[in-house]
C-alpha atoms as a PDB file:
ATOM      1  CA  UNK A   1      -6.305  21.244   9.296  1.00  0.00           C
ATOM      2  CA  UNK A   2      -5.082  22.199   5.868  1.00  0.00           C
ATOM      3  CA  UNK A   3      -6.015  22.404   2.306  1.00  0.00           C
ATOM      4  CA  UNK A   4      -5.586  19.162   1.189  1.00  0.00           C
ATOM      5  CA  UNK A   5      -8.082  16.753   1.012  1.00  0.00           C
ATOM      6  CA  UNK A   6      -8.072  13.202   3.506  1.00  0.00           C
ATOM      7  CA  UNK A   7     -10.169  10.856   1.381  1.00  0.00           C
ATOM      8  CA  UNK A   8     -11.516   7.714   3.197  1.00  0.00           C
ATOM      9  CA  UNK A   9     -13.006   5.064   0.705  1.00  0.00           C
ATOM     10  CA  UNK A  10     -15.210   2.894   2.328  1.00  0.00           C
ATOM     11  CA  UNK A  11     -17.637  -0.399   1.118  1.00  0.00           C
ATOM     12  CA  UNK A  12     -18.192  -3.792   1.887  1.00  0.00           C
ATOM     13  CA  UNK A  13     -15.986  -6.711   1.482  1.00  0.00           C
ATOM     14  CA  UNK A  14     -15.152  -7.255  -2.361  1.00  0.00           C
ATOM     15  CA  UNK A  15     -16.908  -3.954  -3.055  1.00  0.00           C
ATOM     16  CA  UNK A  16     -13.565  -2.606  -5.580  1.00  0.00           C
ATOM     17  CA  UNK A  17     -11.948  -0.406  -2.889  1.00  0.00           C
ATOM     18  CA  UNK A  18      -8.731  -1.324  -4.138  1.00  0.00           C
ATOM     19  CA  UNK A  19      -9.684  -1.398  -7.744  1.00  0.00           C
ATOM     20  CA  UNK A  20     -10.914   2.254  -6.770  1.00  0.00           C
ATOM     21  CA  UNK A  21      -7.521   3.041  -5.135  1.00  0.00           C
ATOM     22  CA  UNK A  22      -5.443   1.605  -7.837  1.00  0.00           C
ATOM     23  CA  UNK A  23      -7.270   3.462 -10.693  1.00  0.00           C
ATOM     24  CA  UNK A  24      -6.699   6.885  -8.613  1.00  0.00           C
ATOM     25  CA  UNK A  25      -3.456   6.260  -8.116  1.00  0.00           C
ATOM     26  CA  UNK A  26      -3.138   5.532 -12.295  1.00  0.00           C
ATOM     27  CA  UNK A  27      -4.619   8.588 -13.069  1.00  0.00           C
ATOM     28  CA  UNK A  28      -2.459  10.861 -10.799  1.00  0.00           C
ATOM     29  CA  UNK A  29       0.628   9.356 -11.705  1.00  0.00           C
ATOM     30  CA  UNK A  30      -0.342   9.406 -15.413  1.00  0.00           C
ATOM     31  CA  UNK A  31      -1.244  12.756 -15.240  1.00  0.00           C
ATOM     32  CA  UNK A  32       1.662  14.256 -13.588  1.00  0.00           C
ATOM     33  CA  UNK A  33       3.661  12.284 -16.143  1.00  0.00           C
ATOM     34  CA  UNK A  34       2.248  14.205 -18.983  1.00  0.00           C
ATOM     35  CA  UNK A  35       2.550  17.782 -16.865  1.00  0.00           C
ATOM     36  CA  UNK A  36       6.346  17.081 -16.680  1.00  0.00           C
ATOM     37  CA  UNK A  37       7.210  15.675 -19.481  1.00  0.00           C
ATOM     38  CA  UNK A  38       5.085  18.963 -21.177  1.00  0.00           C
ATOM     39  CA  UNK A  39       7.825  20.932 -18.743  1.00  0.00           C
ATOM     40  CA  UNK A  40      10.793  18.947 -20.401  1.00  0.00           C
ATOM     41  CA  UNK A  41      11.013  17.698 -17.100  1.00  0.00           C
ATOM     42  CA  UNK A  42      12.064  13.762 -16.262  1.00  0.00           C
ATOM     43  CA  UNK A  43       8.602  12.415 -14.674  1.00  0.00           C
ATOM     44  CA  UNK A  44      10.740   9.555 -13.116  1.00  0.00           C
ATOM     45  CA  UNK A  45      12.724  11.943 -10.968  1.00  0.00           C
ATOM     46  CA  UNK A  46       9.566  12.809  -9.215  1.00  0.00           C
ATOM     47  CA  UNK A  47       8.051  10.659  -6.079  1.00  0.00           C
ATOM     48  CA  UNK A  48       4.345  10.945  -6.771  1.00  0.00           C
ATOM     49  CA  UNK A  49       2.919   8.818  -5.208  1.00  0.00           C
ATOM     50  CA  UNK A  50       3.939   7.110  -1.893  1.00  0.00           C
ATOM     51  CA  UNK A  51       2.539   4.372   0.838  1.00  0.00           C
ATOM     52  CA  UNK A  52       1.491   1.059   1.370  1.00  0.00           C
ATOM     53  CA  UNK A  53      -1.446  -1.341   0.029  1.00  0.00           C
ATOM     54  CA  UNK A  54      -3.241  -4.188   1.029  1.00  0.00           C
ATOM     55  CA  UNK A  55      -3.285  -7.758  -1.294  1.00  0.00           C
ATOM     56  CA  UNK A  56      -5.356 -10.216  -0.814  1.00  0.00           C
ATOM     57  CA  UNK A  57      -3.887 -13.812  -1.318  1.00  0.00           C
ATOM     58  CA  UNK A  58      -6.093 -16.277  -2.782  1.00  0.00           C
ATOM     59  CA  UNK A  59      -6.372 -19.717  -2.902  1.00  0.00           C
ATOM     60  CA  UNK A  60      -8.638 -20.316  -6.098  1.00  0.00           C
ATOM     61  CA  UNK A  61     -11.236 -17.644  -4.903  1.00  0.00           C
ATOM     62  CA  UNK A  62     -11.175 -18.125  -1.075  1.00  0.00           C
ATOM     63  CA  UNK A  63      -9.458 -15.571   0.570  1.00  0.00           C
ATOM     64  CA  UNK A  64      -6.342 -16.843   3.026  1.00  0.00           C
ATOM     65  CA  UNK A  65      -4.892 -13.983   4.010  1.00  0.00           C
ATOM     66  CA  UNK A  66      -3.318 -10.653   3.137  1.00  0.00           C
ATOM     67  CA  UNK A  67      -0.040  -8.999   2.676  1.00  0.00           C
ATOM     68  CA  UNK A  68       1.121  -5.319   2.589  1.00  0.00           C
ATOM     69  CA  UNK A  69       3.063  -4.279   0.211  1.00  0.00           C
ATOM     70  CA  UNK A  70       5.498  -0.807   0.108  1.00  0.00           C
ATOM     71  CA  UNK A  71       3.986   0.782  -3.457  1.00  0.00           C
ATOM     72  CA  UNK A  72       7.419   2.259  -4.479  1.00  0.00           C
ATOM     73  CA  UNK A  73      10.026  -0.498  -3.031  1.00  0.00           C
ATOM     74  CA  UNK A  74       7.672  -3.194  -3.631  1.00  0.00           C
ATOM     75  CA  UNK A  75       8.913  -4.867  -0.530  1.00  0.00           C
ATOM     76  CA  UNK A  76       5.679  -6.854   0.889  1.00  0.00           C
ATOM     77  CA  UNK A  77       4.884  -9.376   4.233  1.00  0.00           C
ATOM     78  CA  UNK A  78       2.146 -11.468   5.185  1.00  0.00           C
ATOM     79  CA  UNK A  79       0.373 -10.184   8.059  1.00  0.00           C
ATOM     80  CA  UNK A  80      -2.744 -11.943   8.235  1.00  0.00           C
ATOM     81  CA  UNK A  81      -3.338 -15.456   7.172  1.00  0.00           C
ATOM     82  CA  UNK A  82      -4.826 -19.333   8.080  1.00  0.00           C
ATOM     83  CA  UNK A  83      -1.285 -20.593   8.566  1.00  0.00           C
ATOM     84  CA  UNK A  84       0.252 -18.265  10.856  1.00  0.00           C
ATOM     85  CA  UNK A  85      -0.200 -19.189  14.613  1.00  0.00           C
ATOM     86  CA  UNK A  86      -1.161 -16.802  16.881  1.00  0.00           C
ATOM     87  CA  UNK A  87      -2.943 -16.014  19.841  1.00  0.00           C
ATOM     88  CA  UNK A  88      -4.256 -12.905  17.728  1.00  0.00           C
ATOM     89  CA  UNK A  89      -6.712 -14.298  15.298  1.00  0.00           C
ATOM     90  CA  UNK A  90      -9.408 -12.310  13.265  1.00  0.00           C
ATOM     91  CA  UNK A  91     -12.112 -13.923  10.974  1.00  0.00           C
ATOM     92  CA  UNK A  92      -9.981 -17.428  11.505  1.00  0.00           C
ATOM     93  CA  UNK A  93      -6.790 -15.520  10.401  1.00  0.00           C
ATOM     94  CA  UNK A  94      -3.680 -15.330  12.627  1.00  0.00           C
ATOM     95  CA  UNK A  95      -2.174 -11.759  12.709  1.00  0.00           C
ATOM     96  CA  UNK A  96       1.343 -10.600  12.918  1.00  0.00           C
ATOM     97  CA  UNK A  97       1.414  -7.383  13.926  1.00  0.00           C
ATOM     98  CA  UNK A  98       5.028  -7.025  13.105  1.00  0.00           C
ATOM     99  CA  UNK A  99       5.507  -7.346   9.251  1.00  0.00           C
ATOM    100  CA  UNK A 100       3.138  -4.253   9.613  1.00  0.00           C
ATOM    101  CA  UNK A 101       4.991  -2.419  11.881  1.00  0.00           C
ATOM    102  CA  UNK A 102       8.091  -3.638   9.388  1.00  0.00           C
ATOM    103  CA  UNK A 103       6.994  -2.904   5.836  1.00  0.00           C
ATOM    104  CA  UNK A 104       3.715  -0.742   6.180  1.00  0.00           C
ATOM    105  CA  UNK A 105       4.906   1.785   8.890  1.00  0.00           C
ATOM    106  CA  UNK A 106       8.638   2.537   6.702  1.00  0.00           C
ATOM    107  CA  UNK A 107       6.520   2.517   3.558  1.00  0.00           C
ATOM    108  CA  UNK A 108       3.802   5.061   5.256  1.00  0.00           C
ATOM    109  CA  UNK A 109       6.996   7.426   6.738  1.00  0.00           C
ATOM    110  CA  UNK A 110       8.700   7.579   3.756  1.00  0.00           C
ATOM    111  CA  UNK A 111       5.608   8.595   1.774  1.00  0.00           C
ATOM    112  CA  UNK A 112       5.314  11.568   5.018  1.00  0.00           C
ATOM    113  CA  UNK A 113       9.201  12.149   3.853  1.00  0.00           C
ATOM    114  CA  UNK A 114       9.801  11.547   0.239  1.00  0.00           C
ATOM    115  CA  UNK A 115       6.336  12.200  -1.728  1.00  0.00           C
ATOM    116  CA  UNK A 116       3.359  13.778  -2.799  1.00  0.00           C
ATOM    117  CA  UNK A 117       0.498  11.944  -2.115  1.00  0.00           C
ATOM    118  CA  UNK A 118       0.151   9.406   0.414  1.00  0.00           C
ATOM    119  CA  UNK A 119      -1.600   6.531  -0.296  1.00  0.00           C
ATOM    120  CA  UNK A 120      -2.584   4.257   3.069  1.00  0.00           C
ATOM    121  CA  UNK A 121      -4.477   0.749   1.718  1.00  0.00           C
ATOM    122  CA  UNK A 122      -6.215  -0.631   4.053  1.00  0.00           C
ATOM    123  CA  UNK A 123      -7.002   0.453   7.661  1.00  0.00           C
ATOM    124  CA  UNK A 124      -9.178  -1.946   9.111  1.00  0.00           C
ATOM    125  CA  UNK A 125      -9.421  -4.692  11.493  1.00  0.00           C
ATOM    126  CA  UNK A 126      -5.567  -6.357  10.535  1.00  0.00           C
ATOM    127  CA  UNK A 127      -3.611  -3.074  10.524  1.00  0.00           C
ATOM    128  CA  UNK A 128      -5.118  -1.536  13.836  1.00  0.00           C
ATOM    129  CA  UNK A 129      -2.980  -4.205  15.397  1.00  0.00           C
ATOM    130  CA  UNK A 130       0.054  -2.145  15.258  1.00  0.00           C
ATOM    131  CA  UNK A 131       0.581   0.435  17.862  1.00  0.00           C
ATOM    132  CA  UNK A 132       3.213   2.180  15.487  1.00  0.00           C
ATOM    133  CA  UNK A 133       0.439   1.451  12.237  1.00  0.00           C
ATOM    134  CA  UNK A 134      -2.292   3.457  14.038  1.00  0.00           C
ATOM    135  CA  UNK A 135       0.491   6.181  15.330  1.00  0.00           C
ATOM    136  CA  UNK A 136       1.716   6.950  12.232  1.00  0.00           C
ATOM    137  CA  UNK A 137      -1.534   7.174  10.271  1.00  0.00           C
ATOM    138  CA  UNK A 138      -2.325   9.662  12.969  1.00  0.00           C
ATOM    139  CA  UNK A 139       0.419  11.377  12.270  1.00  0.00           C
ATOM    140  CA  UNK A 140      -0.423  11.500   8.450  1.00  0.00           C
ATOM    141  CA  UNK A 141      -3.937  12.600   9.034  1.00  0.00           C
ATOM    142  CA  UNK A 142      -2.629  15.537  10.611  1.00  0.00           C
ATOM    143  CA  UNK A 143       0.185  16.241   7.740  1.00  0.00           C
ATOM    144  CA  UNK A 144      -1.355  19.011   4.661  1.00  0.00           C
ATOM    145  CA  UNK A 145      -0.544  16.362   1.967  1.00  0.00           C
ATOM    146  CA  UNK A 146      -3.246  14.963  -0.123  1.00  0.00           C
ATOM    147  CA  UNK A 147      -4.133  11.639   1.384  1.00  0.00           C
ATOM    148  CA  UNK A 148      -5.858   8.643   0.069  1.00  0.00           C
ATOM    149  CA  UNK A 149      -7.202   5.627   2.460  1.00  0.00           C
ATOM    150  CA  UNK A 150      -9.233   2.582   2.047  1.00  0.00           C
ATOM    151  CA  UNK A 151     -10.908   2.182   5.418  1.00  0.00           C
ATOM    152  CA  UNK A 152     -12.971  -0.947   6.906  1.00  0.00           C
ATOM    153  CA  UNK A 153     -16.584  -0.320   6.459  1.00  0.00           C
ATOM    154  CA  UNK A 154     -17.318  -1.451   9.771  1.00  0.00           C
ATOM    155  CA  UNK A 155     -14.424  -1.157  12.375  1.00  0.00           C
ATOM    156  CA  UNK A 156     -15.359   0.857  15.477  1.00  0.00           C
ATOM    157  CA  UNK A 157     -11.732   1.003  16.001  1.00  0.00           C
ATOM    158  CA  UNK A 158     -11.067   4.703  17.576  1.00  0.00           C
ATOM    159  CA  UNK A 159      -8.842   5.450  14.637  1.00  0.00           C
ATOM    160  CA  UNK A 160     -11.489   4.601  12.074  1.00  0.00           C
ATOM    161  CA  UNK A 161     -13.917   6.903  13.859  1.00  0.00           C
ATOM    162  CA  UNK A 162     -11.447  10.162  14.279  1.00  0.00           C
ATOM    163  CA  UNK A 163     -10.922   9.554  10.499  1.00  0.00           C
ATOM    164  CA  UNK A 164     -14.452  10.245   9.976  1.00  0.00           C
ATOM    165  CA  UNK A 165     -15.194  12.672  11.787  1.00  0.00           C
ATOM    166  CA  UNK A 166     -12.851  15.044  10.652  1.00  0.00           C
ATOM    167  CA  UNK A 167     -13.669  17.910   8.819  1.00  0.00           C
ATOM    168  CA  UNK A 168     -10.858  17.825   6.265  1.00  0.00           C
ATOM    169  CA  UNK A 169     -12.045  14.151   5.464  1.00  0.00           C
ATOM    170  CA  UNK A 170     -13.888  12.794   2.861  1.00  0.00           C
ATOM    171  CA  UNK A 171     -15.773   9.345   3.103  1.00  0.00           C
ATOM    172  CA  UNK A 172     -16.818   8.073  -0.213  1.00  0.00           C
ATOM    173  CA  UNK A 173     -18.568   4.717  -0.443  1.00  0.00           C
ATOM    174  CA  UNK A 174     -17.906   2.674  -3.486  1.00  0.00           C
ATOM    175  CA  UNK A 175     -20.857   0.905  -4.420  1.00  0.00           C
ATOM    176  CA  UNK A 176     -21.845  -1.389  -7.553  1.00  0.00           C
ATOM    177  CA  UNK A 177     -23.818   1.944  -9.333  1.00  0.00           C
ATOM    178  CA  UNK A 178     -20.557   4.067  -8.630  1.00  0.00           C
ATOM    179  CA  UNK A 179     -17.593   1.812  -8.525  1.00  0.00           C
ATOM    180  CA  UNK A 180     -16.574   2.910 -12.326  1.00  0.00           C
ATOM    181  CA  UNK A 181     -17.276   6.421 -11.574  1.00  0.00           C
ATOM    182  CA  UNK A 182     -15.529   7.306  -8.270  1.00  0.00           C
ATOM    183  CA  UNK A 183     -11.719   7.007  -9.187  1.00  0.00           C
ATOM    184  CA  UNK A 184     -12.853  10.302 -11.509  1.00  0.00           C
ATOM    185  CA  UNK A 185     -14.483  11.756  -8.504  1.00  0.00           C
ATOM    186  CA  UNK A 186     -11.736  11.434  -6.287  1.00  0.00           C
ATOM    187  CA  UNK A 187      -8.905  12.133  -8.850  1.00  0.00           C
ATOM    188  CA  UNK A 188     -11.009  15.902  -9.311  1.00  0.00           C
ATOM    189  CA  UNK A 189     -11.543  16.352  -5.420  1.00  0.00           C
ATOM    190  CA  UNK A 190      -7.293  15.931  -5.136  1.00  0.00           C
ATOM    191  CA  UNK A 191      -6.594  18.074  -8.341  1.00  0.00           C
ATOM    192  CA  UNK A 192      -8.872  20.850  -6.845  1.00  0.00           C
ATOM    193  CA  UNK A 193      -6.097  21.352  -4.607  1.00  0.00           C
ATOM    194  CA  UNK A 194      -2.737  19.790  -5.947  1.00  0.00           C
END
């Protein structure tokens, strides 16, 4: 266990995890911006931030599926979605375990590699499909980098459950009283130790 904070934010479907996430991730970047440009230092020669995120994709406001997406390549796959055919099919979704294993896994390892803070968006009931997913966001969990997850309220998934119980992690529920509130929460609880 190390210093450095594993936060797990947690809330019901539509809740504003990812608007939560996204925010955090704003502020950090912003912020280290400012420290190294106050250094005379070129901010864009520094990997801040690293990882993968979840989008949902829409049609009108029903959700069809979801993609991942690498946050600094930008490279992104459908993994979940009506239209793919599958045996493997969640909440009337077929899931392809591989475009996780191909863009979220590379995107999570290079964050391990290359940056500061990893950022893992979402683990829940799509990504636990992977083998290599779940194995390499053990393997993060047990890295001393500052680490920021959205996790699936719900899942009973072993993975979710060792995330929670560690003592190095905390789970912070975003909730309609606390959704504006929380990125500023987290942002302090990672600068307490960055």
């Amino acid at each position: 266990m190390g210093i450095h904070p594993k936060i797990g934010v947690t809330g019901l479907p539509r809740s504003g995890k990812n608007a939560v996430m996204k925010k955090v991730v704003e502020m950090l970047e912003n912020e280290r911006g400012q420290e190294l440009r106050g250094r005379g230092e070129d901010p864009s020669s520094f990997q801040i931030i690293g990882g993968m995120k979840t989008i949902p994709i829409l049609e009108g406001t029903t959700r069809v599926g979801y993609s991942c997406q690498n946050i600094q390549s930008g490279e992104t796959g459908t993994f979940a979605h009506k239209e793919i055919d599958s045996r493997n099919r969640i909440l009337g979704l077929g899931i392809d375990p591989d475009v996780i294993t191909e863009v979220a896994v590379p995107a999570i390892q290079d964050a391990i590699d290359n940056y500061e803070v990893i950022v893992i968006d979402e683990i829940g009931k799509f990504s636990v499909e992977s083998e290599e997913f779940v194995a390499i966001v053990r393997e993060v969990i047990d890295i001393d980098k500052p680490t920021i997850m959205t996790l699936h309220k719900k899942s009973r998934h072993p993975l979710l459950q060792d995330i929670r119980r560690r003592d190095d992690s905390r789970i912070l529920e975003v909730t309609p009283v606390n959704r504006a509130l929380l990125p500023y929460k987290i942002h302090k609880i990672i600068r307490e130790t960055f």
